[in-house]
C-alpha atoms as a PDB file:
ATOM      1  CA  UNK A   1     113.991 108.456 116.498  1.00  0.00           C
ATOM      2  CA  UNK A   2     111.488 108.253 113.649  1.00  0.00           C
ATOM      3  CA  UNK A   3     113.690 110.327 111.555  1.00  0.00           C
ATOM      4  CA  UNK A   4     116.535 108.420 111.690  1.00  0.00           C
ATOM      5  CA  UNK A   5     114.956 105.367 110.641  1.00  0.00           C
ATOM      6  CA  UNK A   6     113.414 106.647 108.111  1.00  0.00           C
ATOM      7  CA  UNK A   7     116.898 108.325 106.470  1.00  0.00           C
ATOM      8  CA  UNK A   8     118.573 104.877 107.175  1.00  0.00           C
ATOM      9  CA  UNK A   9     116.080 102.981 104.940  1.00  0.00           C
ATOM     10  CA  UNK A  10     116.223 105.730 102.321  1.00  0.00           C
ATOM     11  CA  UNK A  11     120.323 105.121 102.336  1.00  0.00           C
ATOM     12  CA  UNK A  12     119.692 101.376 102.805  1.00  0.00           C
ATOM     13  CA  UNK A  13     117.460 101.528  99.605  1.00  0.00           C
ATOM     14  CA  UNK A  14     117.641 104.470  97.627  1.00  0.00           C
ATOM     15  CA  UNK A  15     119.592 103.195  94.551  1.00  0.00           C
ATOM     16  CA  UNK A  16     117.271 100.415  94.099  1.00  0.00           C
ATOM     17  CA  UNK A  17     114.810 101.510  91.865  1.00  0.00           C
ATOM     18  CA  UNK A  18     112.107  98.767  92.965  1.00  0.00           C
ATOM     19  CA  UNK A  19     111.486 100.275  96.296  1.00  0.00           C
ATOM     20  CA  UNK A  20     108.587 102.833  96.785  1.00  0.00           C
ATOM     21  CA  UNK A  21     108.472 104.765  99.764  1.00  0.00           C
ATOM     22  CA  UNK A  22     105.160 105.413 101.198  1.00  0.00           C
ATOM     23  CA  UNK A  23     104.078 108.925 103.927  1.00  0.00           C
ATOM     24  CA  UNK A  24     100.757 109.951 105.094  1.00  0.00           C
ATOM     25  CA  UNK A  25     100.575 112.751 102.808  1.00  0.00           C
ATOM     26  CA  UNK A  26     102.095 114.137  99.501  1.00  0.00           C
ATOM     27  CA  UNK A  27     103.787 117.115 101.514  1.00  0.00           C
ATOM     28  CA  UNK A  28     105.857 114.464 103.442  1.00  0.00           C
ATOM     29  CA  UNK A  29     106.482 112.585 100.286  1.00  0.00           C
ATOM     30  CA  UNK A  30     107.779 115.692  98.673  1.00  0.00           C
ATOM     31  CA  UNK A  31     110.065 117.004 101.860  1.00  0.00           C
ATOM     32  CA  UNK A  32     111.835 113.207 102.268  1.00  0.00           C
ATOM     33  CA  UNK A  33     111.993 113.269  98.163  1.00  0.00           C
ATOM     34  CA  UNK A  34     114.235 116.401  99.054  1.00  0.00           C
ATOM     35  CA  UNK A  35     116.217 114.731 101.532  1.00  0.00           C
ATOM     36  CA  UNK A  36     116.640 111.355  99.822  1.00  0.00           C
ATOM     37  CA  UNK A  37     119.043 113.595  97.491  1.00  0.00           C
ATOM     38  CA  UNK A  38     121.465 114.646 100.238  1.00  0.00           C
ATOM     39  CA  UNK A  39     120.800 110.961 102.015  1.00  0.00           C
ATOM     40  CA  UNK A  40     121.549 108.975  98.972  1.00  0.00           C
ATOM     41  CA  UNK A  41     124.219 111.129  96.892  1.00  0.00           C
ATOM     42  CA  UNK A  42     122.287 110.926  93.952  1.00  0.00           C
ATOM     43  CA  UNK A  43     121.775 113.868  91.927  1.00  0.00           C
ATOM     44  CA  UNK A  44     118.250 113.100  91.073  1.00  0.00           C
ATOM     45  CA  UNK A  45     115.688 110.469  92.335  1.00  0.00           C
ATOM     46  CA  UNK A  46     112.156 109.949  90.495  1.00  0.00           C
ATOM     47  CA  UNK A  47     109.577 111.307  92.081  1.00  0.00           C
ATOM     48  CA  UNK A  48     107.080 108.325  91.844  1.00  0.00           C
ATOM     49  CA  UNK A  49     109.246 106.833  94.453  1.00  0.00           C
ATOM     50  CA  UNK A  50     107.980 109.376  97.445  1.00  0.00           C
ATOM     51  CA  UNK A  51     104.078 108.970  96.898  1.00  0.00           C
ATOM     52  CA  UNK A  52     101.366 109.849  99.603  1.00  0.00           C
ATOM     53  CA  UNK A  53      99.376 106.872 100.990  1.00  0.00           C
ATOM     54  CA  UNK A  54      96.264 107.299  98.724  1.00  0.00           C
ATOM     55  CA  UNK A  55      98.610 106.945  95.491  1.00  0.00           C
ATOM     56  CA  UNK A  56     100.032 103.952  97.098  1.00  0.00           C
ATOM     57  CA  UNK A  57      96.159 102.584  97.298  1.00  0.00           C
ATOM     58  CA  UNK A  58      95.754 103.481  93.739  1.00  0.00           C
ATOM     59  CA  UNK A  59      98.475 101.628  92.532  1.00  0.00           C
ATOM     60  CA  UNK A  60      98.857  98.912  94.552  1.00  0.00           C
ATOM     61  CA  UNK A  61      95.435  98.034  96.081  1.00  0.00           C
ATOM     62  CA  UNK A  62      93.841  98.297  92.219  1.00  0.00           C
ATOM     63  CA  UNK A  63      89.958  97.604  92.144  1.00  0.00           C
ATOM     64  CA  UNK A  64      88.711  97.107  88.472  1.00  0.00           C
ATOM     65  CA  UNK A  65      84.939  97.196  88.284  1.00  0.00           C
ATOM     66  CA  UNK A  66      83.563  95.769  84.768  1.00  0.00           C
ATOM     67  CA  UNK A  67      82.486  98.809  82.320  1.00  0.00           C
ATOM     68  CA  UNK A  68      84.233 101.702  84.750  1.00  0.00           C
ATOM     69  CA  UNK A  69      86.988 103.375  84.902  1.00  0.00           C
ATOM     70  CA  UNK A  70      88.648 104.295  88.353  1.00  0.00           C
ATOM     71  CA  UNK A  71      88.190 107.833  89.560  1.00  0.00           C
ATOM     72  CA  UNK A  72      90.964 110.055  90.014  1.00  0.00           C
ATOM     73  CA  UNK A  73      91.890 112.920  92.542  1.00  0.00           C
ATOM     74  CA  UNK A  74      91.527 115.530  89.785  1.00  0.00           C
ATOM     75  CA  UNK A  75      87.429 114.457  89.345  1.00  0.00           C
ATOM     76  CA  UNK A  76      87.573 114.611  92.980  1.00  0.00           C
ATOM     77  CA  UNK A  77      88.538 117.901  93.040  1.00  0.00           C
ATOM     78  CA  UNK A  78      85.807 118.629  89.909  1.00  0.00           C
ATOM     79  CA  UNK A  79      83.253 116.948  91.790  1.00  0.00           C
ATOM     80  CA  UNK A  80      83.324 118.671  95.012  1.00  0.00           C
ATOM     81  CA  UNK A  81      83.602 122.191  93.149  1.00  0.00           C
ATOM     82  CA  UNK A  82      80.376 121.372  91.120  1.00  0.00           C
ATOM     83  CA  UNK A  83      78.422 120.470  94.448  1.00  0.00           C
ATOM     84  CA  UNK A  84      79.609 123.410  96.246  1.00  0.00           C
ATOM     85  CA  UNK A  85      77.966 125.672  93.300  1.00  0.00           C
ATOM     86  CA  UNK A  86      74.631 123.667  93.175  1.00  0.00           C
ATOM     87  CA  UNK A  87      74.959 124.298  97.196  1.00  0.00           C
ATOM     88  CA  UNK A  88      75.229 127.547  96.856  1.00  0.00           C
ATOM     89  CA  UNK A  89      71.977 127.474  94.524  1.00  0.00           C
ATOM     90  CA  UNK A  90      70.225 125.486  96.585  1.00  0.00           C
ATOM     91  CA  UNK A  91      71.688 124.637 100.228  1.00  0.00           C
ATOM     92  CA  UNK A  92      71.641 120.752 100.502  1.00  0.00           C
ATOM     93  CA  UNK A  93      73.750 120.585 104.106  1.00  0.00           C
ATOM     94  CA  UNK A  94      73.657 121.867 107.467  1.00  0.00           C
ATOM     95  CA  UNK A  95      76.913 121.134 108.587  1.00  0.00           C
ATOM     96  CA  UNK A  96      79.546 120.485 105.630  1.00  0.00           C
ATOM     97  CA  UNK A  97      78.797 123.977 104.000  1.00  0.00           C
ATOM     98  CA  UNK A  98      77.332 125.448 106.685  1.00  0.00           C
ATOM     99  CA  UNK A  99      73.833 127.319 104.876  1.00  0.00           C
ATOM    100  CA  UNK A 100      75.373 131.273 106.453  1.00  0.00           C
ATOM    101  CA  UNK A 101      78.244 129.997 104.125  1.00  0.00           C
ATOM    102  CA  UNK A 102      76.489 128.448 101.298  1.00  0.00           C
ATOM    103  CA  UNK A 103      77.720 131.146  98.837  1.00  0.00           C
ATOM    104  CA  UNK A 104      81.373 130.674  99.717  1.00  0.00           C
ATOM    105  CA  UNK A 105      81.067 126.971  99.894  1.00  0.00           C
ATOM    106  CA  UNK A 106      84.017 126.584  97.086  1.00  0.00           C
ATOM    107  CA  UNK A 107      86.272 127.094 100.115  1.00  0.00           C
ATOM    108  CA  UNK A 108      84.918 123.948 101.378  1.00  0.00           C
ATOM    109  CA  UNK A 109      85.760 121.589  98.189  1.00  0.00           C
ATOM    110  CA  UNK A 110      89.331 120.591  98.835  1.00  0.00           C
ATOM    111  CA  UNK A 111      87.989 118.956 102.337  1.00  0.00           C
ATOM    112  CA  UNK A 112      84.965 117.460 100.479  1.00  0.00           C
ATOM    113  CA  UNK A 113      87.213 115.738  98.221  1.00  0.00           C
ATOM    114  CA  UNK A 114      89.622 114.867 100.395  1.00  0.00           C
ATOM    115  CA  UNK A 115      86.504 113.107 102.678  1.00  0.00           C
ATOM    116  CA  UNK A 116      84.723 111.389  99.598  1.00  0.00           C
ATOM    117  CA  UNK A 117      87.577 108.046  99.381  1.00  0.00           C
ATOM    118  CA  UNK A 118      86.380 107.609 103.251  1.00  0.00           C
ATOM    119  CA  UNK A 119      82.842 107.681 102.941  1.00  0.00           C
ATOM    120  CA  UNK A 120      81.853 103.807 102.329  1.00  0.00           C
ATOM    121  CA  UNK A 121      84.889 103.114 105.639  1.00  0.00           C
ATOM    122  CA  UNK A 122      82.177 106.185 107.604  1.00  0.00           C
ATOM    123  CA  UNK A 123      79.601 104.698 106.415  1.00  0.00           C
ATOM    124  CA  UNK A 124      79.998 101.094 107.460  1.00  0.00           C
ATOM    125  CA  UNK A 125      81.412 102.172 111.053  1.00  0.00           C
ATOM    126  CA  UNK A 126      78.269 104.644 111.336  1.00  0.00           C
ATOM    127  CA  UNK A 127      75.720 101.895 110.570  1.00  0.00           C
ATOM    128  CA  UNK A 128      77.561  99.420 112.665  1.00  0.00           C
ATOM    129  CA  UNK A 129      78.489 101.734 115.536  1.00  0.00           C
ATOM    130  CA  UNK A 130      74.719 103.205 115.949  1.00  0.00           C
ATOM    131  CA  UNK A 131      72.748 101.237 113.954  1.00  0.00           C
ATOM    132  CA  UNK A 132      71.892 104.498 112.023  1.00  0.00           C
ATOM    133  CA  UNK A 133      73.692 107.133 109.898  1.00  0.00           C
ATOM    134  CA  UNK A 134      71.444 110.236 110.438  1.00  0.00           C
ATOM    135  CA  UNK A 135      71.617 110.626 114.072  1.00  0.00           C
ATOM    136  CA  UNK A 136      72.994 114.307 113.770  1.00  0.00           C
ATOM    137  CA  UNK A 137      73.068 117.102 111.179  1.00  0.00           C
ATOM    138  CA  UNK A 138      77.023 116.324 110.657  1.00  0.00           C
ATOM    139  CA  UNK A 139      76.156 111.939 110.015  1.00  0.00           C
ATOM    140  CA  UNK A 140      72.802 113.554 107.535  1.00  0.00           C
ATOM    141  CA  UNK A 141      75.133 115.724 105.586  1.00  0.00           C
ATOM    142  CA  UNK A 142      77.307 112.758 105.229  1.00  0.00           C
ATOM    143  CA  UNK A 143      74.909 110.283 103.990  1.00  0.00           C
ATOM    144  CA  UNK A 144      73.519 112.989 101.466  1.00  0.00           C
ATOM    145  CA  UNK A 145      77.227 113.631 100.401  1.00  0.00           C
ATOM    146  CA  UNK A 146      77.320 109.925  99.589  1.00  0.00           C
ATOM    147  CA  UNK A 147      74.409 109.265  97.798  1.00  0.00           C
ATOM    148  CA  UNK A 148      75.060 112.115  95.550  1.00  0.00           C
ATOM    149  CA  UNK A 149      78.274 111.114  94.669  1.00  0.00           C
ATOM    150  CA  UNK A 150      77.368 107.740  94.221  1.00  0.00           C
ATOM    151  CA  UNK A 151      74.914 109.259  91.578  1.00  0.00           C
ATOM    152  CA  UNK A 152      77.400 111.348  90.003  1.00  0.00           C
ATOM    153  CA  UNK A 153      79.698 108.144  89.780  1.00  0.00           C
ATOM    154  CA  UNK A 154      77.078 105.779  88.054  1.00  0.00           C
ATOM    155  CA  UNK A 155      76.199 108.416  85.897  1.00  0.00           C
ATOM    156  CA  UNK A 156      79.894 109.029  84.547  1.00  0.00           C
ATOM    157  CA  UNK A 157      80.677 105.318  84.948  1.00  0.00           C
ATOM    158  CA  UNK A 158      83.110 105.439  87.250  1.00  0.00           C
ATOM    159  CA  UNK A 159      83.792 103.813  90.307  1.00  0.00           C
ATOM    160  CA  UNK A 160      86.099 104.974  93.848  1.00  0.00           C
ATOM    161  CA  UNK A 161      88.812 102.657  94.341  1.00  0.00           C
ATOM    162  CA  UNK A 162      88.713 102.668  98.349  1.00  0.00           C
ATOM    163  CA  UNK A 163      85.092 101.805  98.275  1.00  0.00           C
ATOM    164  CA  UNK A 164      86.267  98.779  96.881  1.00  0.00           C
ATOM    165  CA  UNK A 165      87.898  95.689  98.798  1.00  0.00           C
ATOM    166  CA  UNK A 166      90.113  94.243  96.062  1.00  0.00           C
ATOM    167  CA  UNK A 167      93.399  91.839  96.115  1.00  0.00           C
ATOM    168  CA  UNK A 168      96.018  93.406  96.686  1.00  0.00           C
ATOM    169  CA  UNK A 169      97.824  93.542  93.394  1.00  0.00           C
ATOM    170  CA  UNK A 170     102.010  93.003  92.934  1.00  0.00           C
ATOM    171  CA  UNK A 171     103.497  95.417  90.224  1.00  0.00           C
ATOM    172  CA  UNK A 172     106.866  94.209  91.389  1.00  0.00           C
ATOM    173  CA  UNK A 173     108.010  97.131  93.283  1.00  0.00           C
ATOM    174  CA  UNK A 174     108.529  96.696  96.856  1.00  0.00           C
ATOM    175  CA  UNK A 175     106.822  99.357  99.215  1.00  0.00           C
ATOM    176  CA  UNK A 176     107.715 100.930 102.644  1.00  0.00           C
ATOM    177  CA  UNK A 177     104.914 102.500 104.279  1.00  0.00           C
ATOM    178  CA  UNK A 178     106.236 104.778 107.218  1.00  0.00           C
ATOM    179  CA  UNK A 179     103.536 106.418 109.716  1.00  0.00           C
ATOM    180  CA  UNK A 180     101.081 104.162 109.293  1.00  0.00           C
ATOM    181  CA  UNK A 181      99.252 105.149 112.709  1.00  0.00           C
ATOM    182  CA  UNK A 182      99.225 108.479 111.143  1.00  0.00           C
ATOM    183  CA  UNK A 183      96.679 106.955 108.163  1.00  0.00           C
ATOM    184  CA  UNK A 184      93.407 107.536 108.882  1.00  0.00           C
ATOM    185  CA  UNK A 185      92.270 104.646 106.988  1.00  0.00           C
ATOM    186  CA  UNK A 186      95.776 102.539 107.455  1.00  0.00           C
ATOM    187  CA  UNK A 187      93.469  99.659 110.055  1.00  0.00           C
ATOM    188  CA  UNK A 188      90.902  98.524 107.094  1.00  0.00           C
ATOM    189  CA  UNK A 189      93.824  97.813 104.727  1.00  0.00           C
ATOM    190  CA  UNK A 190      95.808  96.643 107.391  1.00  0.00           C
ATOM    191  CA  UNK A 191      95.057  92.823 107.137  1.00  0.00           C
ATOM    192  CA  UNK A 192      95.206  92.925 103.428  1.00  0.00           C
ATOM    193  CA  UNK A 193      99.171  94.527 103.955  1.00  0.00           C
ATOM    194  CA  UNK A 194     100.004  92.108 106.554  1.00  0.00           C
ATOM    195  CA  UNK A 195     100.845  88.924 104.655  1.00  0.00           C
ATOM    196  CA  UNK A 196     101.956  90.416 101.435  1.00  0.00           C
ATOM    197  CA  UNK A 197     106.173  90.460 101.673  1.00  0.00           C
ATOM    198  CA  UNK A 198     106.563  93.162  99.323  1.00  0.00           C
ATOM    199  CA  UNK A 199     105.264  95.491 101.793  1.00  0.00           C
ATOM    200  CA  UNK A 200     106.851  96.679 104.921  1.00  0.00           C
ATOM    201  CA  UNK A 201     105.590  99.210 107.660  1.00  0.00           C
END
């Protein structure tokens, strides 16, 4: 069973402190952060080693773009607040804020930041897929949501780290990724994972 293999590696590797272990999201980081305690005996284990698949991207797969600084989950979170107001003023989508909802559209941020690391992965499969991204109201609003960002990026020079394709970088810790068909985006880093031997799926 999944669960047992995953407790087994925790006791295998808990006390080293090199080893980062990796889960879809940060609720399953925190719950196996929990467990590692009662797994590995230890009275406390740092939290930094249970981290959700897009802080393992952040660290490890680190894009540096000249003049800009990376953008975090926090402006994210900013970002998507900000557009849901000005949508609210003035309804820019059809189908991610639906317009009967523009005035409540704050309940939508947390998914629009959540969606904005995937939008350049969307956006290639869309244009490759169809040969167009605005074939429906849903593929618009997403190529709108884009743009915009992209706008509010340049003009705060930063940059999002998934949009870019760097090296993968070694910061000498080793990393276990578990559930990686439960990434979304697990299959575009996938080939950039696959030869490096301090990670392990």
């Amino acid at each position: 069973m999944n669960e047992n293999v995953i407790s087994r590696k925790i006791r295998q590797c808990g006390a080293d402190g090199s080893v980062v272990f990796v889960f879809p999201s940060d609720v399953a980081a925190r719950l196996w952060l929990e467990e590692s305690l009662d797994l590995t005996g230890a009275g406390t284990m740092p939290s930094q080693r249970f981290v959700a698949w897009d802080r393992f991207k952040e660290e490890a797969v680190q894009a540096t773009v000249a003049g800009k600084s990376p953008v975090s989950s926090v402006i994210r979170k900013m970002y998507a607040l900000d557009l849901a107001k000005r949508n609210a003023a003035e309804p820019l989508f059809d189908a991610l804020i639906p317009r009967g909802h523009a005035s409540e559209g704050a309940i939508f941020a947390p998914w629009i930041a959540r969606v904005l690391p995937q939008l350049e992965i969307w956006e290639r499969k869309s244009t490759k897929g169809r040969g167009r991204a605005d074939d429906d109201a849903e593929s618009n609003d997403l190529a709108k949501l884009k743009n915009d960002y992209a706008q509010f990026l340049e003009a705060h020079k930063l940059f999002e780290p998934s949009w870019q394709r760097p090296p993968l970088r070694d910061t000498g810790k080793r990393y276990v990724i578990f559930f990686p068909e439960a990434i979304e985006d697990y299959s575009e880093y996938a080939a950039l994972l696959g030869p490096a031997d301090f990670v392990e799926t």
